[in-house]
PDB file of N, CA and C in Angstrom:
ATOM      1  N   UNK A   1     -21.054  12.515 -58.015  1.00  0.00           N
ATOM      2  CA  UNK A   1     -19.777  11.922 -57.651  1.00  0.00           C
ATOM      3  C   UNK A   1     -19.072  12.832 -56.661  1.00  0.00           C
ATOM      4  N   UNK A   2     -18.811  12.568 -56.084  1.00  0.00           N
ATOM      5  CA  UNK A   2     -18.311  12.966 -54.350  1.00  0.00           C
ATOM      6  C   UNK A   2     -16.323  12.853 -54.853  1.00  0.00           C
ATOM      7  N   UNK A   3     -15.802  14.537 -54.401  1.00  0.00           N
ATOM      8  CA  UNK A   3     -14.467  14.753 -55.173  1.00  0.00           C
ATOM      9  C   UNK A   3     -13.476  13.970 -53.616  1.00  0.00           C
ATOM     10  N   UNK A   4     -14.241  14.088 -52.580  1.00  0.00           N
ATOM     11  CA  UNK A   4     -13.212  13.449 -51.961  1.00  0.00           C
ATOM     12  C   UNK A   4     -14.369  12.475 -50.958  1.00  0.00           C
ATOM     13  N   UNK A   5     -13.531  11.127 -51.277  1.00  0.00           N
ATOM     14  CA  UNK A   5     -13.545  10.472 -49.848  1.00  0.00           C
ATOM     15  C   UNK A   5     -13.740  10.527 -48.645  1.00  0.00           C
ATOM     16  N   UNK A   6     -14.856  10.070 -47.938  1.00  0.00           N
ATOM     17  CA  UNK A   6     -14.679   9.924 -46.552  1.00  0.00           C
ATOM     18  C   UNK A   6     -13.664   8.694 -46.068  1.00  0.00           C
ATOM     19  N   UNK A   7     -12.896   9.265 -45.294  1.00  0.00           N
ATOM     20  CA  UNK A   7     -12.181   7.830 -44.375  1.00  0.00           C
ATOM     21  C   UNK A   7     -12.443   7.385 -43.122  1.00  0.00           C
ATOM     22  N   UNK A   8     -12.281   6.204 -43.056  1.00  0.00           N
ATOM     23  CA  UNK A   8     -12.787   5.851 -41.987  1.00  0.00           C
ATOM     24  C   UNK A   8     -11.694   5.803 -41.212  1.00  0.00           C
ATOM     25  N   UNK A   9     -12.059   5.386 -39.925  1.00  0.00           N
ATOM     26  CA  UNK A   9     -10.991   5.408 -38.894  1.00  0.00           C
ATOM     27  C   UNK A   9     -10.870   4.552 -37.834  1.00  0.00           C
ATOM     28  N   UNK A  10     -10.340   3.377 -38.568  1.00  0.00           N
ATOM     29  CA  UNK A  10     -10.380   2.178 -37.696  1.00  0.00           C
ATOM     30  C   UNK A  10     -10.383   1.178 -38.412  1.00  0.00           C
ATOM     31  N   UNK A  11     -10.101   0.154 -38.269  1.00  0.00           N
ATOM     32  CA  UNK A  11     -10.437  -0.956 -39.278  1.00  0.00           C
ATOM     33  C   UNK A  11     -11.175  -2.247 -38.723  1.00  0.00           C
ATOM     34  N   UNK A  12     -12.009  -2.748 -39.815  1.00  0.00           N
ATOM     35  CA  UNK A  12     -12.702  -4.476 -38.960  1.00  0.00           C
ATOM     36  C   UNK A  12     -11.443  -4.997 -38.407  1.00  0.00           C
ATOM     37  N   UNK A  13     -11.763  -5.720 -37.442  1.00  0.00           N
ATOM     38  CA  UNK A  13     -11.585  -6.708 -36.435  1.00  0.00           C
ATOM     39  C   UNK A  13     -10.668  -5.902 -35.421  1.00  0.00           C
ATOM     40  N   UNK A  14     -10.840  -4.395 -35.336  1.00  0.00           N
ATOM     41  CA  UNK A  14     -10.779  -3.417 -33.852  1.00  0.00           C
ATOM     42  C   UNK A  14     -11.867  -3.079 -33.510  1.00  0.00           C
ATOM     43  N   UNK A  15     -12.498  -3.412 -32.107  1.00  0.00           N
ATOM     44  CA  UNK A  15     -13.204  -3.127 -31.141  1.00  0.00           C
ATOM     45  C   UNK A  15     -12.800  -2.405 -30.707  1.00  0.00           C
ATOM     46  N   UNK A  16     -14.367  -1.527 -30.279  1.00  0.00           N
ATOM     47  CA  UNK A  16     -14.340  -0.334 -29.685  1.00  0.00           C
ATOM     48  C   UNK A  16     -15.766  -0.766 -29.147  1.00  0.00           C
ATOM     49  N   UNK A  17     -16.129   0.812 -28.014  1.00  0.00           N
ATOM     50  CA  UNK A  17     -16.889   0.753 -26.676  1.00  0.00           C
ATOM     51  C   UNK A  17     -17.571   1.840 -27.274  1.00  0.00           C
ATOM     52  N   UNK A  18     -18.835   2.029 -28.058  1.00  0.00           N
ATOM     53  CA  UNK A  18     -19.837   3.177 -28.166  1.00  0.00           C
ATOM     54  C   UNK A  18     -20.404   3.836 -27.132  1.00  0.00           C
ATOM     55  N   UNK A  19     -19.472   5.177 -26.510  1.00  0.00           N
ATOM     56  CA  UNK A  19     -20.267   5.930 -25.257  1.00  0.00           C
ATOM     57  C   UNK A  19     -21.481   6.343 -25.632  1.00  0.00           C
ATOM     58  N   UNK A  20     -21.925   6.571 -27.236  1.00  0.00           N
ATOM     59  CA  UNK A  20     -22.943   6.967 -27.433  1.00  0.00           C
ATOM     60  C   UNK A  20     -24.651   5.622 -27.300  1.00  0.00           C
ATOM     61  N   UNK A  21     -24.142   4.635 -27.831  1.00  0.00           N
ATOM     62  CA  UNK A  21     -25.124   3.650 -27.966  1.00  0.00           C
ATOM     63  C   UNK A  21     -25.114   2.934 -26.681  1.00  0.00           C
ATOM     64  N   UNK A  22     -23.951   3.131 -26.130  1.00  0.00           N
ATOM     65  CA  UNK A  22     -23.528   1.944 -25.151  1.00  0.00           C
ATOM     66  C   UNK A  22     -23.511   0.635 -25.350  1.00  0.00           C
ATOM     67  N   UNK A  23     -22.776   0.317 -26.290  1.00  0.00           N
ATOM     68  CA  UNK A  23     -22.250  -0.977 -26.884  1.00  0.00           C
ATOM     69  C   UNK A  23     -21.101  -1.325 -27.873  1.00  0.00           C
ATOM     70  N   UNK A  24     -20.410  -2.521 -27.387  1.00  0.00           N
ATOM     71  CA  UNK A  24     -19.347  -2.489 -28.621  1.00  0.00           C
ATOM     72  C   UNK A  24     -19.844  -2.778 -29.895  1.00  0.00           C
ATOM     73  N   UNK A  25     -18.945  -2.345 -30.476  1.00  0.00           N
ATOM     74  CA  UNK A  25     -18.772  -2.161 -32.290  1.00  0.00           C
ATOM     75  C   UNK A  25     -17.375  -2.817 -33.050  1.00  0.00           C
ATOM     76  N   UNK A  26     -17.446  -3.462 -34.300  1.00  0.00           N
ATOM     77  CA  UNK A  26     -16.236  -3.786 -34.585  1.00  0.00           C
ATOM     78  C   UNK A  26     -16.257  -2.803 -35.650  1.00  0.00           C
ATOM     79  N   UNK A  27     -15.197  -2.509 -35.977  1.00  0.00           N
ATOM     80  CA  UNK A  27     -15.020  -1.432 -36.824  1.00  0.00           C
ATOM     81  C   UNK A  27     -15.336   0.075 -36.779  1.00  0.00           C
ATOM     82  N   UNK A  28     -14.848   0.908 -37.353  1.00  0.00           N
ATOM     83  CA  UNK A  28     -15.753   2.666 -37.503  1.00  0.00           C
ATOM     84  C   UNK A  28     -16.770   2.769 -37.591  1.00  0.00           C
ATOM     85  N   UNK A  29     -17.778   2.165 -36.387  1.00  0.00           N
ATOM     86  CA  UNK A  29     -19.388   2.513 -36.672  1.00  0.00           C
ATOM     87  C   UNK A  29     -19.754   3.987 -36.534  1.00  0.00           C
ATOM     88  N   UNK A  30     -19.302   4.467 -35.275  1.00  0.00           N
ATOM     89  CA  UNK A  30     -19.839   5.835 -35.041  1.00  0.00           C
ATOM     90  C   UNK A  30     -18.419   7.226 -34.564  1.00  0.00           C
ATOM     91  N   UNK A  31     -18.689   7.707 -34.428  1.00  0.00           N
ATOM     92  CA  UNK A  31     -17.493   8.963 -34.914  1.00  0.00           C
ATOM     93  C   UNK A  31     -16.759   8.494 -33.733  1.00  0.00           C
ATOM     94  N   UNK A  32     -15.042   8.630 -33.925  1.00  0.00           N
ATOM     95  CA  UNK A  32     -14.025   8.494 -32.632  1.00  0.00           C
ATOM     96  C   UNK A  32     -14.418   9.522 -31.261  1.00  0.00           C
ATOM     97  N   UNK A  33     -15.292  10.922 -31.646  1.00  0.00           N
ATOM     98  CA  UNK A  33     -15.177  11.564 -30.129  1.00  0.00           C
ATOM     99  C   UNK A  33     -16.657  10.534 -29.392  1.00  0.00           C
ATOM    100  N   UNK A  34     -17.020   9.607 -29.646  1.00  0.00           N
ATOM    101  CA  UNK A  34     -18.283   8.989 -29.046  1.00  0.00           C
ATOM    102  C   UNK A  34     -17.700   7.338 -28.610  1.00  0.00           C
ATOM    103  N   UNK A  35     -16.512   7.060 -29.161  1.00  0.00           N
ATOM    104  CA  UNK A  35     -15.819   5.709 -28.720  1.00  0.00           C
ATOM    105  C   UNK A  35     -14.713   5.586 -27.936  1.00  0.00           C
ATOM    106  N   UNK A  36     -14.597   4.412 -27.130  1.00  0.00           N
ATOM    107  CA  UNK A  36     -12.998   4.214 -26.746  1.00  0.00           C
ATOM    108  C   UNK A  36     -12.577   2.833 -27.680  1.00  0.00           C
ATOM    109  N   UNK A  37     -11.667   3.053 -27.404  1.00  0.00           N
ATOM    110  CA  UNK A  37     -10.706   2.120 -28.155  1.00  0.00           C
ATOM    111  C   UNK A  37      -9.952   2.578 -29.520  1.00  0.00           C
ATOM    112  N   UNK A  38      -9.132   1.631 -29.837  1.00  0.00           N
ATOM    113  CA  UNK A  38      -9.271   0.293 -30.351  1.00  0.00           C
ATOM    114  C   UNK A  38      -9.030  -0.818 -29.630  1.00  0.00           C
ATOM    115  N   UNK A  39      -9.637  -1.547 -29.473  1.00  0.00           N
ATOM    116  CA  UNK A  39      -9.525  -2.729 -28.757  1.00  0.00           C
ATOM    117  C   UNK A  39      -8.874  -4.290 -28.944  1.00  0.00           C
ATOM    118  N   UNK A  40      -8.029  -5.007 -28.769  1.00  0.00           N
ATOM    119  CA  UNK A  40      -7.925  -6.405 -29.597  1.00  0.00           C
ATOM    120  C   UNK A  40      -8.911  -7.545 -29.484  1.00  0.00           C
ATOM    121  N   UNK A  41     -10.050  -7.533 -28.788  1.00  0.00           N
ATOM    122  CA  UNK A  41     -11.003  -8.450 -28.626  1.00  0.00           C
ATOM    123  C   UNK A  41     -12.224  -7.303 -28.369  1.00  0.00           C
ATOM    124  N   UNK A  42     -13.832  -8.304 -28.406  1.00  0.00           N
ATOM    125  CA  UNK A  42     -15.112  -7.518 -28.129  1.00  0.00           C
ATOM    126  C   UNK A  42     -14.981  -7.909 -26.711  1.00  0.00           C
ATOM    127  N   UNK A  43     -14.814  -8.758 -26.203  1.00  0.00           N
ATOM    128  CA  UNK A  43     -14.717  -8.885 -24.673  1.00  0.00           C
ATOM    129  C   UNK A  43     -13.816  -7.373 -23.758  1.00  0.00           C
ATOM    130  N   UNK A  44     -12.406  -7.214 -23.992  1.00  0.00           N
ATOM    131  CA  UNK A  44     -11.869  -5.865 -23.852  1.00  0.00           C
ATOM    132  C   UNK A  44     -12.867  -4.508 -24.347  1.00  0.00           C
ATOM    133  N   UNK A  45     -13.184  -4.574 -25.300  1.00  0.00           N
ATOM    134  CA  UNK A  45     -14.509  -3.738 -25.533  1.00  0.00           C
ATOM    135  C   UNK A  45     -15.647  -3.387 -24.425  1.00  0.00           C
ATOM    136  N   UNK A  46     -16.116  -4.469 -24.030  1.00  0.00           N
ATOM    137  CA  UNK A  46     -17.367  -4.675 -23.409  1.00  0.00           C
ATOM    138  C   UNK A  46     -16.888  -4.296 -22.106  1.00  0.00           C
ATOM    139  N   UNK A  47     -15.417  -4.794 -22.015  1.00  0.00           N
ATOM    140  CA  UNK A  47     -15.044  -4.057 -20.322  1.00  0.00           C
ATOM    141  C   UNK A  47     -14.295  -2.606 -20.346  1.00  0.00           C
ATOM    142  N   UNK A  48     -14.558  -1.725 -21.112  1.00  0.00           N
ATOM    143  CA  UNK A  48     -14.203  -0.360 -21.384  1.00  0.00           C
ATOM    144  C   UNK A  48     -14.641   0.560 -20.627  1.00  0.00           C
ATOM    145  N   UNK A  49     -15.752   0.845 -19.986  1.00  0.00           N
ATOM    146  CA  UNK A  49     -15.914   1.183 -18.914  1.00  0.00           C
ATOM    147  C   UNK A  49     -15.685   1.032 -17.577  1.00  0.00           C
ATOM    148  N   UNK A  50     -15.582  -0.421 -17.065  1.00  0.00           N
ATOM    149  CA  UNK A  50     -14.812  -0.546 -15.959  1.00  0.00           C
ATOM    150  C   UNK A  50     -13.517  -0.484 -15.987  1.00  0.00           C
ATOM    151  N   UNK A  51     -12.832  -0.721 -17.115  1.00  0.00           N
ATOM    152  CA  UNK A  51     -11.431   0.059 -17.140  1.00  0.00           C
ATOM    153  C   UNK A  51     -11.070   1.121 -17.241  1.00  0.00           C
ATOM    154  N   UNK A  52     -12.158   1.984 -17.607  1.00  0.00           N
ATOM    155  CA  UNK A  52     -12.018   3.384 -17.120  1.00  0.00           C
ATOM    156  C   UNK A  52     -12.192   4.153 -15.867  1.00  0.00           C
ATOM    157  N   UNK A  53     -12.970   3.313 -15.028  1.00  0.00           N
ATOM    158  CA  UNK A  53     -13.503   3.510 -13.750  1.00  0.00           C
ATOM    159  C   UNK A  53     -11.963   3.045 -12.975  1.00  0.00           C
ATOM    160  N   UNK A  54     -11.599   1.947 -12.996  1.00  0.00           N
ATOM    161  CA  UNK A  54      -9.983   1.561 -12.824  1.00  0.00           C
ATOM    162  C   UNK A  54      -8.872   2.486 -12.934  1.00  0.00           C
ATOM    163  N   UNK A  55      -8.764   3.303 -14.004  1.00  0.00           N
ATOM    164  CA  UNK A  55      -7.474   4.070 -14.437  1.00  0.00           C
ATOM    165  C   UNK A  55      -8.033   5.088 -13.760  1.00  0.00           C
ATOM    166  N   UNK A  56      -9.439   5.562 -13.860  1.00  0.00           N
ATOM    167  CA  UNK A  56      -9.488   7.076 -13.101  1.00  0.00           C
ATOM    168  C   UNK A  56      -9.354   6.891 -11.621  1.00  0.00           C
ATOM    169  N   UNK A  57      -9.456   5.944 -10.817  1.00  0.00           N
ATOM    170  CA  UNK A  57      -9.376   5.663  -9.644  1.00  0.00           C
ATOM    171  C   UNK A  57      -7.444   5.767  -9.339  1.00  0.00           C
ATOM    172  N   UNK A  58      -7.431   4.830 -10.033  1.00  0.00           N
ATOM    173  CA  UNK A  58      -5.920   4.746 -10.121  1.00  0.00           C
ATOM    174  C   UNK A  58      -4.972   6.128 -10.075  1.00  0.00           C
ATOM    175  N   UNK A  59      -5.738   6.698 -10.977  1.00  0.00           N
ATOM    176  CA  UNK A  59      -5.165   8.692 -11.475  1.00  0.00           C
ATOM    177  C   UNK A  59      -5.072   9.170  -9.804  1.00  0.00           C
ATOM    178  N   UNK A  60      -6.311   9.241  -9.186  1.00  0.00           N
ATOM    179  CA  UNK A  60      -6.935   9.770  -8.092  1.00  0.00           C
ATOM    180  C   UNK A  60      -6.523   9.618  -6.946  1.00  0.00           C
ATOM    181  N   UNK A  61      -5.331   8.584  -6.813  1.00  0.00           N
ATOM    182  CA  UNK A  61      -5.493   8.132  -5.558  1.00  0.00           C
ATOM    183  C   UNK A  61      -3.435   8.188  -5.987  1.00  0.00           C
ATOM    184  N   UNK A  62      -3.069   8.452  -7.177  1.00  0.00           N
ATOM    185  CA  UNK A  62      -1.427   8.913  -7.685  1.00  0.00           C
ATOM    186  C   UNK A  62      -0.877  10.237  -7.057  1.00  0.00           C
ATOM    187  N   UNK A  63      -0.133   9.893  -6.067  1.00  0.00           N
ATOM    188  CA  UNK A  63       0.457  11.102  -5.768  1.00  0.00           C
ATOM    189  C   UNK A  63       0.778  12.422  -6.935  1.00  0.00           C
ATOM    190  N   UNK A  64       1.286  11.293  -7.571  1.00  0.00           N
ATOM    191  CA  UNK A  64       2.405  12.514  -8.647  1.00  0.00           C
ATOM    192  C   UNK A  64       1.319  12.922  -9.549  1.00  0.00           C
ATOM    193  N   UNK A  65       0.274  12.766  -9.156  1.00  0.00           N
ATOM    194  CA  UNK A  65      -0.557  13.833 -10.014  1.00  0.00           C
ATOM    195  C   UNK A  65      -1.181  14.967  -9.449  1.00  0.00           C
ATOM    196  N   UNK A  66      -1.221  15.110  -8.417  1.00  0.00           N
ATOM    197  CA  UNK A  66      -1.497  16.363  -7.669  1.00  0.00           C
ATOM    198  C   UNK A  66      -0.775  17.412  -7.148  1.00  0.00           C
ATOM    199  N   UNK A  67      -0.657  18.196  -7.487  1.00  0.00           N
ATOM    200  CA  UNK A  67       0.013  19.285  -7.696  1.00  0.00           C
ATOM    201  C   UNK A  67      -0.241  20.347  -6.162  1.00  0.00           C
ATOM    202  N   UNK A  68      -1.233  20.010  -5.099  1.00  0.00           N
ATOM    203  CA  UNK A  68      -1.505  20.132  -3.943  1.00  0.00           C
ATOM    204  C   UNK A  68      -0.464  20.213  -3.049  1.00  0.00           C
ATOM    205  N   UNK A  69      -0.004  19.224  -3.219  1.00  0.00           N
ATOM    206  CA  UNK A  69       1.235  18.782  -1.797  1.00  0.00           C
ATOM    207  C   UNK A  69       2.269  19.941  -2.131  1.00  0.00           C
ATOM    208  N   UNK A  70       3.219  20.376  -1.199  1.00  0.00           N
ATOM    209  CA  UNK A  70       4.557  20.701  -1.613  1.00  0.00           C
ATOM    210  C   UNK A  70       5.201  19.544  -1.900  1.00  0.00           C
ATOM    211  N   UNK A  71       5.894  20.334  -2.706  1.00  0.00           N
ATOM    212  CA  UNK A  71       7.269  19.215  -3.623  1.00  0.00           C
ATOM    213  C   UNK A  71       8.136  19.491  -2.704  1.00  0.00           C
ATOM    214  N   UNK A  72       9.269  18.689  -2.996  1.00  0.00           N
ATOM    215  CA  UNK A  72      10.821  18.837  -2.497  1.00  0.00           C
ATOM    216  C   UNK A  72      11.837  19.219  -3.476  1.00  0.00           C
ATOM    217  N   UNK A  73      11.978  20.840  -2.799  1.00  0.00           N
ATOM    218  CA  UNK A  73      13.165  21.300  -3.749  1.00  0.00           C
ATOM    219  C   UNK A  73      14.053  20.692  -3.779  1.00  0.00           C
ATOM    220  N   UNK A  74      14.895  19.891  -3.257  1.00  0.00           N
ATOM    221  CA  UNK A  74      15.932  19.154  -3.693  1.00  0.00           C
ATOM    222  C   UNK A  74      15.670  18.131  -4.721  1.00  0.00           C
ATOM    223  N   UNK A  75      14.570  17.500  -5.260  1.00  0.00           N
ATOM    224  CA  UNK A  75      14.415  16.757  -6.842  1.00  0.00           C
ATOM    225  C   UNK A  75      14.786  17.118  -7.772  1.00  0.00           C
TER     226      UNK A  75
END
């Protein structure tokens, strides 16, 4: 008899994107550092990678994230 519980982390009917298997999952199949999400549909799931390809593009191309440029002391 096992004194403590494992918990899971996530619950059925949240989708997630397995970086490890490369496929969605409903529920806590495989550990959170190997998934994205939670997701509200398997379709949003299944497009988890191109929405990541999206936001990092997006990051990349954000001024206010580069720390390169001079600023303007007067802000």
């Amino acid at each position: 008899m096992a004194l403590f519980k494992k918990r899971a982390v996530g619950k059925p009917g949240e989708w997630y994107y397995c970086l490890h298997h490369r496929k969605v999952e409903e529920g806590p199949e495989c550990p959170a550092k190997d998934r994205f999400g939670p997701y509200r549909t398997a379709g949003e799931a299944g497009r988890a990678m191109e929405t990541a390809r999206e936001r990092n593009a997006d990051w990349e191309t954000d001024p206010r994230w580069h720390d390169d440029t001079p600023q303007d002391p007067e802000r």
